[in-house]
PDB file of N, CA and C in Angstrom:
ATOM      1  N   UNK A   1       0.845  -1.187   0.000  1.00  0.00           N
ATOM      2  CA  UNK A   1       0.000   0.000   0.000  1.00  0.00           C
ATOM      3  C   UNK A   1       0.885   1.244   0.000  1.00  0.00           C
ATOM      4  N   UNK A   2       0.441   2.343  -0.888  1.00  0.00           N
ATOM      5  CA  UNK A   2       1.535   3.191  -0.521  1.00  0.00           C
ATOM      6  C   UNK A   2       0.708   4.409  -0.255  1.00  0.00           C
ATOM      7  N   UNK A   3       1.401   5.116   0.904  1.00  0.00           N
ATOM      8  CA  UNK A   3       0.801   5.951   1.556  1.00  0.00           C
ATOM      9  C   UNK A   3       1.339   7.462   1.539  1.00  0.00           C
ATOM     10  N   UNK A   4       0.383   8.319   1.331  1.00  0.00           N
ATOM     11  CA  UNK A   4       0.635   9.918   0.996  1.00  0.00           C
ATOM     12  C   UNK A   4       1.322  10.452   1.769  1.00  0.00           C
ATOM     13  N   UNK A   5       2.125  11.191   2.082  1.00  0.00           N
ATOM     14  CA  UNK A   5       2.986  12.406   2.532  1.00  0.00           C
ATOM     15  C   UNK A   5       3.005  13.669   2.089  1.00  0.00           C
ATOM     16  N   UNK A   6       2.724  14.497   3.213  1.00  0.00           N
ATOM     17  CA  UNK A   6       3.237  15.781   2.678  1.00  0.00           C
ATOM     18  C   UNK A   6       3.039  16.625   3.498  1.00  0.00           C
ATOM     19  N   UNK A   7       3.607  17.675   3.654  1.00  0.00           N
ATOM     20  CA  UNK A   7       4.091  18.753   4.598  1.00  0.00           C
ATOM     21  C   UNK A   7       3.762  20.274   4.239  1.00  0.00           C
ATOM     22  N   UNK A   8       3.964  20.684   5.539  1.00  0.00           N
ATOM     23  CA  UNK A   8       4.203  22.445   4.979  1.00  0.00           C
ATOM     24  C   UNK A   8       5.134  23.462   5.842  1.00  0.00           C
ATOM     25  N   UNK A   9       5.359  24.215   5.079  1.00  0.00           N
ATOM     26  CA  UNK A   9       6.058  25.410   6.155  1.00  0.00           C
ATOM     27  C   UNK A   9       5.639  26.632   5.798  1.00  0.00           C
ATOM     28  N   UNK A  10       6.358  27.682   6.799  1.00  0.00           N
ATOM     29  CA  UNK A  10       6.065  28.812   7.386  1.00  0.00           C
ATOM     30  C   UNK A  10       7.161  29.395   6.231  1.00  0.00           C
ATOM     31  N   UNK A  11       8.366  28.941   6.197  1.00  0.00           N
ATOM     32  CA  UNK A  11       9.801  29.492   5.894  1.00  0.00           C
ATOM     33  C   UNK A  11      10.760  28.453   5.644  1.00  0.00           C
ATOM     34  N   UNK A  12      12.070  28.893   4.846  1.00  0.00           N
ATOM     35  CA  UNK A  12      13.241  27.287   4.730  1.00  0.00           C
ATOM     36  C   UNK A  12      14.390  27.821   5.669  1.00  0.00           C
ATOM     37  N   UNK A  13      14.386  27.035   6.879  1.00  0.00           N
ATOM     38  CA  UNK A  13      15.744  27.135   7.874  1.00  0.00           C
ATOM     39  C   UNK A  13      17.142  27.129   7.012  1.00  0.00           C
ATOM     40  N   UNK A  14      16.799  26.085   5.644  1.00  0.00           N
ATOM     41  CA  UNK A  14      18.279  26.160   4.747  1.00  0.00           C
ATOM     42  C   UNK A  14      19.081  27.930   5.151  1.00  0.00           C
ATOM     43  N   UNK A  15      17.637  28.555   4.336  1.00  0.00           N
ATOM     44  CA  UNK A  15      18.108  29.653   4.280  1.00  0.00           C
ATOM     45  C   UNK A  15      17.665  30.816   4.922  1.00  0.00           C
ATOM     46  N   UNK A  16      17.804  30.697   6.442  1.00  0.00           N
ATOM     47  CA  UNK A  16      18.159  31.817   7.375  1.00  0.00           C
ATOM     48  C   UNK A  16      19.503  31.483   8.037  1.00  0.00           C
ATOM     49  N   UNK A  17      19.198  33.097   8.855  1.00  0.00           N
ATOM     50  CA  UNK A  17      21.042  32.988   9.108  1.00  0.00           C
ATOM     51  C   UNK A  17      20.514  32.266  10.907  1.00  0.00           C
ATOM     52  N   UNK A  18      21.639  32.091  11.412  1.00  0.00           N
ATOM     53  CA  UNK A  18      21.202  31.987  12.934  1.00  0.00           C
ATOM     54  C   UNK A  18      20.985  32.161  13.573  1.00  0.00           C
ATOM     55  N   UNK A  19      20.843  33.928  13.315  1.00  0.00           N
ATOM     56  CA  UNK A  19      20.326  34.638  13.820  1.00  0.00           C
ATOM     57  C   UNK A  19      18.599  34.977  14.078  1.00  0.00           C
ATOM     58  N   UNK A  20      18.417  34.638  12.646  1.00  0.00           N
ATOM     59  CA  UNK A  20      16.877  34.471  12.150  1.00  0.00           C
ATOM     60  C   UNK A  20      16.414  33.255  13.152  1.00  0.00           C
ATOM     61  N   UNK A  21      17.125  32.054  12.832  1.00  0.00           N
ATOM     62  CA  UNK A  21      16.505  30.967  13.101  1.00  0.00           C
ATOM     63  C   UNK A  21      16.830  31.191  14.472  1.00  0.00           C
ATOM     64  N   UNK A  22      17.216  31.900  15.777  1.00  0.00           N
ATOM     65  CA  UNK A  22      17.100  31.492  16.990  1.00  0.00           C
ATOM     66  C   UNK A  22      15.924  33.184  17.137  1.00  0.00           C
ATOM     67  N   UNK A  23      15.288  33.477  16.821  1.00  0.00           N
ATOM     68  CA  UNK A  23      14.156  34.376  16.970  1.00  0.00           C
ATOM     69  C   UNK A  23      13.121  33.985  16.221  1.00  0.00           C
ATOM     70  N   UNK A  24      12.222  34.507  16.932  1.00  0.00           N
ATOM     71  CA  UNK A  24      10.780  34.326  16.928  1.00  0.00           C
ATOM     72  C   UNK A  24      10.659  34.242  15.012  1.00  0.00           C
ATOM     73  N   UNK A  25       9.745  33.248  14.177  1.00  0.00           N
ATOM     74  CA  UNK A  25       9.483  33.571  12.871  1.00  0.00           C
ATOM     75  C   UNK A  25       8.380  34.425  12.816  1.00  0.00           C
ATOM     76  N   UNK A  26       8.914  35.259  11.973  1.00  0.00           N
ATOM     77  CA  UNK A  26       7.947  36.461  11.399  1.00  0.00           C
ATOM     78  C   UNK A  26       6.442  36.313  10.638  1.00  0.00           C
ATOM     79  N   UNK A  27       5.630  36.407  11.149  1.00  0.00           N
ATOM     80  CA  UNK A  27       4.425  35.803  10.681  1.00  0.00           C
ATOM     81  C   UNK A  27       3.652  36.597   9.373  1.00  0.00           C
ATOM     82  N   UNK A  28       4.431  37.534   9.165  1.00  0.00           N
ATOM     83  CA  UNK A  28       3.682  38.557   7.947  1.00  0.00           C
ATOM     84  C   UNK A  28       5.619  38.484   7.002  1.00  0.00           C
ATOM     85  N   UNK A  29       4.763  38.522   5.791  1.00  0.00           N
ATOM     86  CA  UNK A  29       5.616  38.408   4.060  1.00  0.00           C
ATOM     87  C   UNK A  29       6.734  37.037   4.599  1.00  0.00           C
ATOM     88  N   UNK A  30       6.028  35.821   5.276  1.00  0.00           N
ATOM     89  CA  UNK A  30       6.057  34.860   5.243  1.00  0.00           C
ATOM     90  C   UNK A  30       5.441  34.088   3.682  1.00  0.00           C
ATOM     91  N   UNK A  31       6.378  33.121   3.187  1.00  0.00           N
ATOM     92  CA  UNK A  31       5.828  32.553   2.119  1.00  0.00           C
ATOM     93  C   UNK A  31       5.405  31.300   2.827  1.00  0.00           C
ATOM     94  N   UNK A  32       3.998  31.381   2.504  1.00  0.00           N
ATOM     95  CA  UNK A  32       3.264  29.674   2.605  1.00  0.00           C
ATOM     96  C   UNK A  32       3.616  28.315   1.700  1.00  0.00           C
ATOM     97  N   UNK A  33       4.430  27.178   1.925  1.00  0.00           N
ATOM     98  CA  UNK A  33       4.484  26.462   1.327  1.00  0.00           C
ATOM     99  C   UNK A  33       4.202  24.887   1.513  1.00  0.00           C
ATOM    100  N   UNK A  34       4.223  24.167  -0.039  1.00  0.00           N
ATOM    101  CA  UNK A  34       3.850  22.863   0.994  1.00  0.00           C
ATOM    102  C   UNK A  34       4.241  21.358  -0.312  1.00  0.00           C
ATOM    103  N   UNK A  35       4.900  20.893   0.245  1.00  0.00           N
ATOM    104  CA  UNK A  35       5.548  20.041  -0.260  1.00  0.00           C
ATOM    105  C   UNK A  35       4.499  19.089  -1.178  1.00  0.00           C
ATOM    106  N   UNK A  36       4.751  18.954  -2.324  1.00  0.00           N
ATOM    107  CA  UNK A  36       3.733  18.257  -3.333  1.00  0.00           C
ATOM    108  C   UNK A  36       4.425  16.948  -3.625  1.00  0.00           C
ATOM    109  N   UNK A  37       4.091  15.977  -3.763  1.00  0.00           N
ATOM    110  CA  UNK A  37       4.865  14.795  -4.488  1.00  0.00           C
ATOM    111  C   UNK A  37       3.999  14.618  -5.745  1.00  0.00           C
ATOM    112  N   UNK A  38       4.173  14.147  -6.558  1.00  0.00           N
ATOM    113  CA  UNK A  38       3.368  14.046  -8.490  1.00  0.00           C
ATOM    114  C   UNK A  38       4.479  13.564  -9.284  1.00  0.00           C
ATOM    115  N   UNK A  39       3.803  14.132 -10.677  1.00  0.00           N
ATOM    116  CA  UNK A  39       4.685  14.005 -11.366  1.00  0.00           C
ATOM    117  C   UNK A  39       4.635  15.583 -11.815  1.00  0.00           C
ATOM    118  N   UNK A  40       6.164  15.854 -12.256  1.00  0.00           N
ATOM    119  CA  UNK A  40       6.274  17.076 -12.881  1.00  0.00           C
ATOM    120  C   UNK A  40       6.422  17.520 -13.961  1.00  0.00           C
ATOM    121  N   UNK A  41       6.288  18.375 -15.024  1.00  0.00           N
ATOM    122  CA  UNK A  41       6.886  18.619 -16.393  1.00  0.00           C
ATOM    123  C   UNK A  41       8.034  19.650 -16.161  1.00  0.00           C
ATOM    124  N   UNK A  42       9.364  19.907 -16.663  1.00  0.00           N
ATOM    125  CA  UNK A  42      10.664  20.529 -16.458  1.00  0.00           C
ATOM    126  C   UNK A  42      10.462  21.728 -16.603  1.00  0.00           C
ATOM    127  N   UNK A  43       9.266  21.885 -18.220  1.00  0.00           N
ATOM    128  CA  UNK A  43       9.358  23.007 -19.152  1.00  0.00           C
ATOM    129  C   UNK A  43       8.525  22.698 -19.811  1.00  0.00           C
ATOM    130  N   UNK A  44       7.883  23.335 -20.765  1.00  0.00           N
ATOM    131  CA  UNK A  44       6.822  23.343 -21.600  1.00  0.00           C
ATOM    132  C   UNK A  44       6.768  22.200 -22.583  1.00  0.00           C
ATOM    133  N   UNK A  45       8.442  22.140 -22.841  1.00  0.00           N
ATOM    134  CA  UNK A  45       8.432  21.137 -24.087  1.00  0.00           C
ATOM    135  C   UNK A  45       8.698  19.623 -23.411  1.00  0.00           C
ATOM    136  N   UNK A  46       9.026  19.398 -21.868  1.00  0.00           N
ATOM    137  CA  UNK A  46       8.915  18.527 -21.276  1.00  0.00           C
ATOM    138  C   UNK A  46       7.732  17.261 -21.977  1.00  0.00           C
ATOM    139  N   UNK A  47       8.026  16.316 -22.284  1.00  0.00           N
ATOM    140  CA  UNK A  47       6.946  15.228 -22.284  1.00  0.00           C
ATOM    141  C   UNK A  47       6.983  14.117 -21.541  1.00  0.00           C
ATOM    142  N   UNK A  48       8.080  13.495 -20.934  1.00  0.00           N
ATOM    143  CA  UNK A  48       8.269  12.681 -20.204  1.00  0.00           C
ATOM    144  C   UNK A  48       7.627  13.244 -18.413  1.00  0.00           C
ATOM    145  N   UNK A  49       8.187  14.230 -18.296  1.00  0.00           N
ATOM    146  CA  UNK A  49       8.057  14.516 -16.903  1.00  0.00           C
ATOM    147  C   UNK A  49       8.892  13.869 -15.782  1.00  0.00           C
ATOM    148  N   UNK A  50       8.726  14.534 -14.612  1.00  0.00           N
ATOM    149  CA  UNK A  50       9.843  13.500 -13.480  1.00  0.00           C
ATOM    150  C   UNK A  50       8.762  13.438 -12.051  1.00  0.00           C
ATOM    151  N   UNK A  51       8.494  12.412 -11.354  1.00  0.00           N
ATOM    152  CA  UNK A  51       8.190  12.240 -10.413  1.00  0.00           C
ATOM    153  C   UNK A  51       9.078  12.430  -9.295  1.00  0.00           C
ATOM    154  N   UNK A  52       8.518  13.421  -8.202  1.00  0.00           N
ATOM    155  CA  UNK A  52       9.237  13.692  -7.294  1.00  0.00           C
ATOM    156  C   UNK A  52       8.434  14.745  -6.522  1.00  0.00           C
ATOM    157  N   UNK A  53       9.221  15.128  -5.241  1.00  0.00           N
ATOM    158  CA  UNK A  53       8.385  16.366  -4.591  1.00  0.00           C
ATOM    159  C   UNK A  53       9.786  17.676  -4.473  1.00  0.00           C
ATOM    160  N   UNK A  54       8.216  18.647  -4.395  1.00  0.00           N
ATOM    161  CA  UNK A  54       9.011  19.925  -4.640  1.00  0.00           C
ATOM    162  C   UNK A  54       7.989  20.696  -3.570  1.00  0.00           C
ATOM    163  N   UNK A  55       8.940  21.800  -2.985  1.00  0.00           N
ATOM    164  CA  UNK A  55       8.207  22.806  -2.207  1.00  0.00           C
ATOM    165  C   UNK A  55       7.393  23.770  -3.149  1.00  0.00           C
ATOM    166  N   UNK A  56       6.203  23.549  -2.718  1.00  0.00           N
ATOM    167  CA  UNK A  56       5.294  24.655  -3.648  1.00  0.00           C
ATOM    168  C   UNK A  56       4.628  25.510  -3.035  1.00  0.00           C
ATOM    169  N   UNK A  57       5.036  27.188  -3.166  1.00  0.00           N
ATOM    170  CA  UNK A  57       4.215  27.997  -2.260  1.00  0.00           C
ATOM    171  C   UNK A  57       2.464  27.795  -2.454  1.00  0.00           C
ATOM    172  N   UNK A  58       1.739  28.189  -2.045  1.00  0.00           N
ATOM    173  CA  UNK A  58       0.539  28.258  -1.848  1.00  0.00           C
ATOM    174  C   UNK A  58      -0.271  29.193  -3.264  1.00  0.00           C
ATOM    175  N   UNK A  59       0.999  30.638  -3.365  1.00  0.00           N
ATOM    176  CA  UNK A  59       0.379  31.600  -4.458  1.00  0.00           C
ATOM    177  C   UNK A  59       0.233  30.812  -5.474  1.00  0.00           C
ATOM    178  N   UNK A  60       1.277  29.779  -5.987  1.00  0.00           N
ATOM    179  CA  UNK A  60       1.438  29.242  -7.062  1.00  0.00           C
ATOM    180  C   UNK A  60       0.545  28.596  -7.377  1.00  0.00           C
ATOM    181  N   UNK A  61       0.017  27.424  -6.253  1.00  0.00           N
ATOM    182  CA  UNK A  61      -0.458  26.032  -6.493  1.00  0.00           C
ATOM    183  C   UNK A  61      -2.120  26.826  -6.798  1.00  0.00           C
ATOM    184  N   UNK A  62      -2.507  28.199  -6.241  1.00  0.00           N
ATOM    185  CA  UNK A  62      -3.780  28.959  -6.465  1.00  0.00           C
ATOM    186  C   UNK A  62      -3.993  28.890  -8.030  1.00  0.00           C
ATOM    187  N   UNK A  63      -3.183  29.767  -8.103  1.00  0.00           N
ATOM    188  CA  UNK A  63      -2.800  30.468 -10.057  1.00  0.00           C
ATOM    189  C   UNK A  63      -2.949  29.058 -10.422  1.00  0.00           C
ATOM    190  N   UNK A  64      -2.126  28.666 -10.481  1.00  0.00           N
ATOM    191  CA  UNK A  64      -1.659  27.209 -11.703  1.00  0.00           C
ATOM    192  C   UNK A  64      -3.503  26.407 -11.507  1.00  0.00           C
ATOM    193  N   UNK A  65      -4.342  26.180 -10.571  1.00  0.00           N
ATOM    194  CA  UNK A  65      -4.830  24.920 -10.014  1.00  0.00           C
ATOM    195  C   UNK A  65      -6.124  25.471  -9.888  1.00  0.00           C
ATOM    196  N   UNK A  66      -6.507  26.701  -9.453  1.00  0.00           N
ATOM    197  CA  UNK A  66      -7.776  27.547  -8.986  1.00  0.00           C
ATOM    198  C   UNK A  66      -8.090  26.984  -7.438  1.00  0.00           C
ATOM    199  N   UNK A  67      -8.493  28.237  -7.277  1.00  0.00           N
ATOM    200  CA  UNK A  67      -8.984  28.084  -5.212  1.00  0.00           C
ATOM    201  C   UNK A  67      -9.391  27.341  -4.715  1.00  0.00           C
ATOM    202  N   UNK A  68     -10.682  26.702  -5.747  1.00  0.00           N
ATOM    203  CA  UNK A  68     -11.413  25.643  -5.434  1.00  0.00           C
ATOM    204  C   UNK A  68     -10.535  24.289  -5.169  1.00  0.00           C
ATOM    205  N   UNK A  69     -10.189  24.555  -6.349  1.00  0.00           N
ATOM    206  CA  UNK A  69      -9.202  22.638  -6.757  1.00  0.00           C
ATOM    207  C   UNK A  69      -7.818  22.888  -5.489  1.00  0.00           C
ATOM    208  N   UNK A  70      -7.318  23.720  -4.782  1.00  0.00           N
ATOM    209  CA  UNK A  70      -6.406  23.942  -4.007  1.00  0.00           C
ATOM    210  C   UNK A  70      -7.211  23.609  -2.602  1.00  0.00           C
ATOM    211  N   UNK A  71      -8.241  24.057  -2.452  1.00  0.00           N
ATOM    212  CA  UNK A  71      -8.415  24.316  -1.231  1.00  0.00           C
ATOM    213  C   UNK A  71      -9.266  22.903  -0.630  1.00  0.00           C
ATOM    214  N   UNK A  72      -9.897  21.907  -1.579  1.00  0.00           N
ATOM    215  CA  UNK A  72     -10.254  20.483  -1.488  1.00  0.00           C
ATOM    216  C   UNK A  72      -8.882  20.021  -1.311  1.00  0.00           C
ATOM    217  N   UNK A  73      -8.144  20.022  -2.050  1.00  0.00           N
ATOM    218  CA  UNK A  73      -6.743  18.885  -1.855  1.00  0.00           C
ATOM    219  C   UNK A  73      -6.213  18.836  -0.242  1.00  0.00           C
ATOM    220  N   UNK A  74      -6.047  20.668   0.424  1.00  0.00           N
ATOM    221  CA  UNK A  74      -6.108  20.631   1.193  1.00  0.00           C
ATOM    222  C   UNK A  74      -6.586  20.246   2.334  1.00  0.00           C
ATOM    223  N   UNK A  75      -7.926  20.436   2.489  1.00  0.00           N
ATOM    224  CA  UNK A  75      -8.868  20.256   3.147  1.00  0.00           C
ATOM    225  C   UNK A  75      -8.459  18.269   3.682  1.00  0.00           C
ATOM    226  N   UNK A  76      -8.867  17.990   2.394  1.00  0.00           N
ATOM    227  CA  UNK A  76      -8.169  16.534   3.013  1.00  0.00           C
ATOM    228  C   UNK A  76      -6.500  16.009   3.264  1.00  0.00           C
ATOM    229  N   UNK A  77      -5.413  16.941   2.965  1.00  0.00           N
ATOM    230  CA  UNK A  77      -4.509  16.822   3.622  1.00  0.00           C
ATOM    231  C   UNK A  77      -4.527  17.388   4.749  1.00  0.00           C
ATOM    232  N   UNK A  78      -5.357  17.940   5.302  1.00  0.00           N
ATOM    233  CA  UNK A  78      -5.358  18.393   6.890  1.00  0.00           C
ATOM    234  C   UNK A  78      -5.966  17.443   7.571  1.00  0.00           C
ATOM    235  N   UNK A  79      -7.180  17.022   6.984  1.00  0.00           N
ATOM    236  CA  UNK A  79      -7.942  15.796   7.610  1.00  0.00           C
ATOM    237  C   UNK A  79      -6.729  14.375   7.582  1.00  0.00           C
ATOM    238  N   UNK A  80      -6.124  14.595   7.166  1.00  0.00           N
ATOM    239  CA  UNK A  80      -5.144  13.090   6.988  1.00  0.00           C
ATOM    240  C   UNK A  80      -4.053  13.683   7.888  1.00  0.00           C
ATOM    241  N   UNK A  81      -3.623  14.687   8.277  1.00  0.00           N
ATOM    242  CA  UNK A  81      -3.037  15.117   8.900  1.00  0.00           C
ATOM    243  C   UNK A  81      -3.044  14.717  10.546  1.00  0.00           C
ATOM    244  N   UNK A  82      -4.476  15.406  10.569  1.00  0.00           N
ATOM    245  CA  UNK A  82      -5.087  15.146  11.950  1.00  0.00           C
ATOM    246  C   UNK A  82      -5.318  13.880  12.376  1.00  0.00           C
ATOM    247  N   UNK A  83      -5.600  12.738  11.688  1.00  0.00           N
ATOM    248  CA  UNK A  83      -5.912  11.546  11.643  1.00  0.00           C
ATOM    249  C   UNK A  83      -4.444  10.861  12.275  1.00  0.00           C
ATOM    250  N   UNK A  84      -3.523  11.248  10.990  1.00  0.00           N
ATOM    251  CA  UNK A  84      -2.124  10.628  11.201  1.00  0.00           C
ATOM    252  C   UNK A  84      -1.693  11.065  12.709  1.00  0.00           C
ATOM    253  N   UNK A  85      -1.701  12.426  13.213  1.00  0.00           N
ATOM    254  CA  UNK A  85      -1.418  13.187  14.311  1.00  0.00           C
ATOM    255  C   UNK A  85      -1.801  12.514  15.784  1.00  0.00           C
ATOM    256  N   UNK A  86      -3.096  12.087  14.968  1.00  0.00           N
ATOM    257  CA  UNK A  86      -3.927  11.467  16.577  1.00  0.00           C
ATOM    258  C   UNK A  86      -3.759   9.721  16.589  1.00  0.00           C
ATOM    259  N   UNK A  87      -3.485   9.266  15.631  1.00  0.00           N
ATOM    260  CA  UNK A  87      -2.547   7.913  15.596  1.00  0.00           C
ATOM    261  C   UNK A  87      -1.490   7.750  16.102  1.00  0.00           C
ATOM    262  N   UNK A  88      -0.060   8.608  16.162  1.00  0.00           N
ATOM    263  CA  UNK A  88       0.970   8.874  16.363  1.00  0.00           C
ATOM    264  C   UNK A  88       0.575   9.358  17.862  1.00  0.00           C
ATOM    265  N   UNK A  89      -0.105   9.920  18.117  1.00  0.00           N
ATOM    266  CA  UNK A  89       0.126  10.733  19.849  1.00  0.00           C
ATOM    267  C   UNK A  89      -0.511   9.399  20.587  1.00  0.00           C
ATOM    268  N   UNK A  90      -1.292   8.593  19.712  1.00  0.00           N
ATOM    269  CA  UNK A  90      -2.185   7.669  21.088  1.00  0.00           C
ATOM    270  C   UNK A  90      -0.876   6.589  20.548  1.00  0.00           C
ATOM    271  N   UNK A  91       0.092   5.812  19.794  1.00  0.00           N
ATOM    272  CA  UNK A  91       0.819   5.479  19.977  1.00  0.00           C
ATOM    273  C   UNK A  91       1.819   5.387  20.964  1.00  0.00           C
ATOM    274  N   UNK A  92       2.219   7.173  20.885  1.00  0.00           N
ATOM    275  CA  UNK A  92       3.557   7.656  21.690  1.00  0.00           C
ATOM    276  C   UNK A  92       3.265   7.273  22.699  1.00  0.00           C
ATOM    277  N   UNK A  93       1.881   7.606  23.462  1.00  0.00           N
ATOM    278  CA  UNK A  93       1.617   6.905  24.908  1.00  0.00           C
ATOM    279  C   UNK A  93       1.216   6.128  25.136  1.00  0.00           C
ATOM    280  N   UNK A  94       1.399   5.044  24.239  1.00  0.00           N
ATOM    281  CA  UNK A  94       1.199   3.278  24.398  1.00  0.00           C
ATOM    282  C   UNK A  94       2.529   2.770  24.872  1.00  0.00           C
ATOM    283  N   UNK A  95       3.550   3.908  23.898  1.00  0.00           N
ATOM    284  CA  UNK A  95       4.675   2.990  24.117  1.00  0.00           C
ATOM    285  C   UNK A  95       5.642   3.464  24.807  1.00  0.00           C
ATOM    286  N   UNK A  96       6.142   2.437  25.762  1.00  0.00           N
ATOM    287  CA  UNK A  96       6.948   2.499  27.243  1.00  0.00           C
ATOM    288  C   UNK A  96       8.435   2.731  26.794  1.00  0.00           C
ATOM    289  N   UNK A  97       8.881   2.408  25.351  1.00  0.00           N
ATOM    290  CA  UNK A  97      10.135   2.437  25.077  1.00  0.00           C
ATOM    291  C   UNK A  97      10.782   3.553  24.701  1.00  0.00           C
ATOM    292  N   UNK A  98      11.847   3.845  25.277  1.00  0.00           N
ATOM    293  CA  UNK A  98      13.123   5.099  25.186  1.00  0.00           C
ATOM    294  C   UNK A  98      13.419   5.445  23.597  1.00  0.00           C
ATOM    295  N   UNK A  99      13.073   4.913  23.042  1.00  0.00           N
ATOM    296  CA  UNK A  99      14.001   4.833  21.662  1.00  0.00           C
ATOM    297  C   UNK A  99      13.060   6.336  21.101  1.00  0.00           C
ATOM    298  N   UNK A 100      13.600   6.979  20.657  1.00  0.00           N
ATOM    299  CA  UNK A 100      12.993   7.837  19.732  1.00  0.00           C
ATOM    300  C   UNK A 100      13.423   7.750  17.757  1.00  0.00           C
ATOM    301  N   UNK A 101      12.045   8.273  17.616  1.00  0.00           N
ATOM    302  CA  UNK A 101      12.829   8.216  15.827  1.00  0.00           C
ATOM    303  C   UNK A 101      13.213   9.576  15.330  1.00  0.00           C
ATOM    304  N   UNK A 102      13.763   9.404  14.273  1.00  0.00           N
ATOM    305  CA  UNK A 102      13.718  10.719  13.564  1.00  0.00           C
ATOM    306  C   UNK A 102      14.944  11.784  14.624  1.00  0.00           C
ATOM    307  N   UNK A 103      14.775  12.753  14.791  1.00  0.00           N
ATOM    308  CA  UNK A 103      15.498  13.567  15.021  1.00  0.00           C
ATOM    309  C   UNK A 103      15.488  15.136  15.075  1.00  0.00           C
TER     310      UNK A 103
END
């Protein structure tokens, strides 16, 4: 079975300084983004395309997709979100073991 992923952010830590990243993030001319997996075309004359994920701000995925068709996709990546969220937390406190994942 293969199962959906995908994320979002506020901002890319790549690129702040350390200064940025040990203060508060700025909540205004913040870019909204959110990681898409698909397939992609390179360029216009692209025909093959490449499967993969890419950070996609929010303005974009509007324009390219319309409000409507953006804001359903969403809608159920939040609901899968929350789902996954509340799976994972009633897990964490099932389980007695030290080990953590990830990082």
């Amino acid at each position: 079975m293969l199962t959906a992923r995908a994320a979002h952010r506020y901002c890319n830590i790549a690129d702040m300084t350390p200064e940025q990243r040990g203060n508060r993030i700025a909540i205004f001319g913040v870019v909204l983004e959110y990681c898409v997996h698909g397939e992609w075309l390179m360029s216009e004359t692209d025909e093959n395309g490449r499967w993969g994920a890419w950070w996609v701000p929010l303005r974009k995925m509007v324009k390219d997709c319309g409000k409507e068709a953006v804001e359903e996709k969403l809608d159920a990546f939040e609901a899968d979100v929350a789902e996954e969220k509340a799976t994972a937390m009633a897990a964490a406190m099932a389980d007695d073991s030290s080990d953590e994942e990830g990082g």
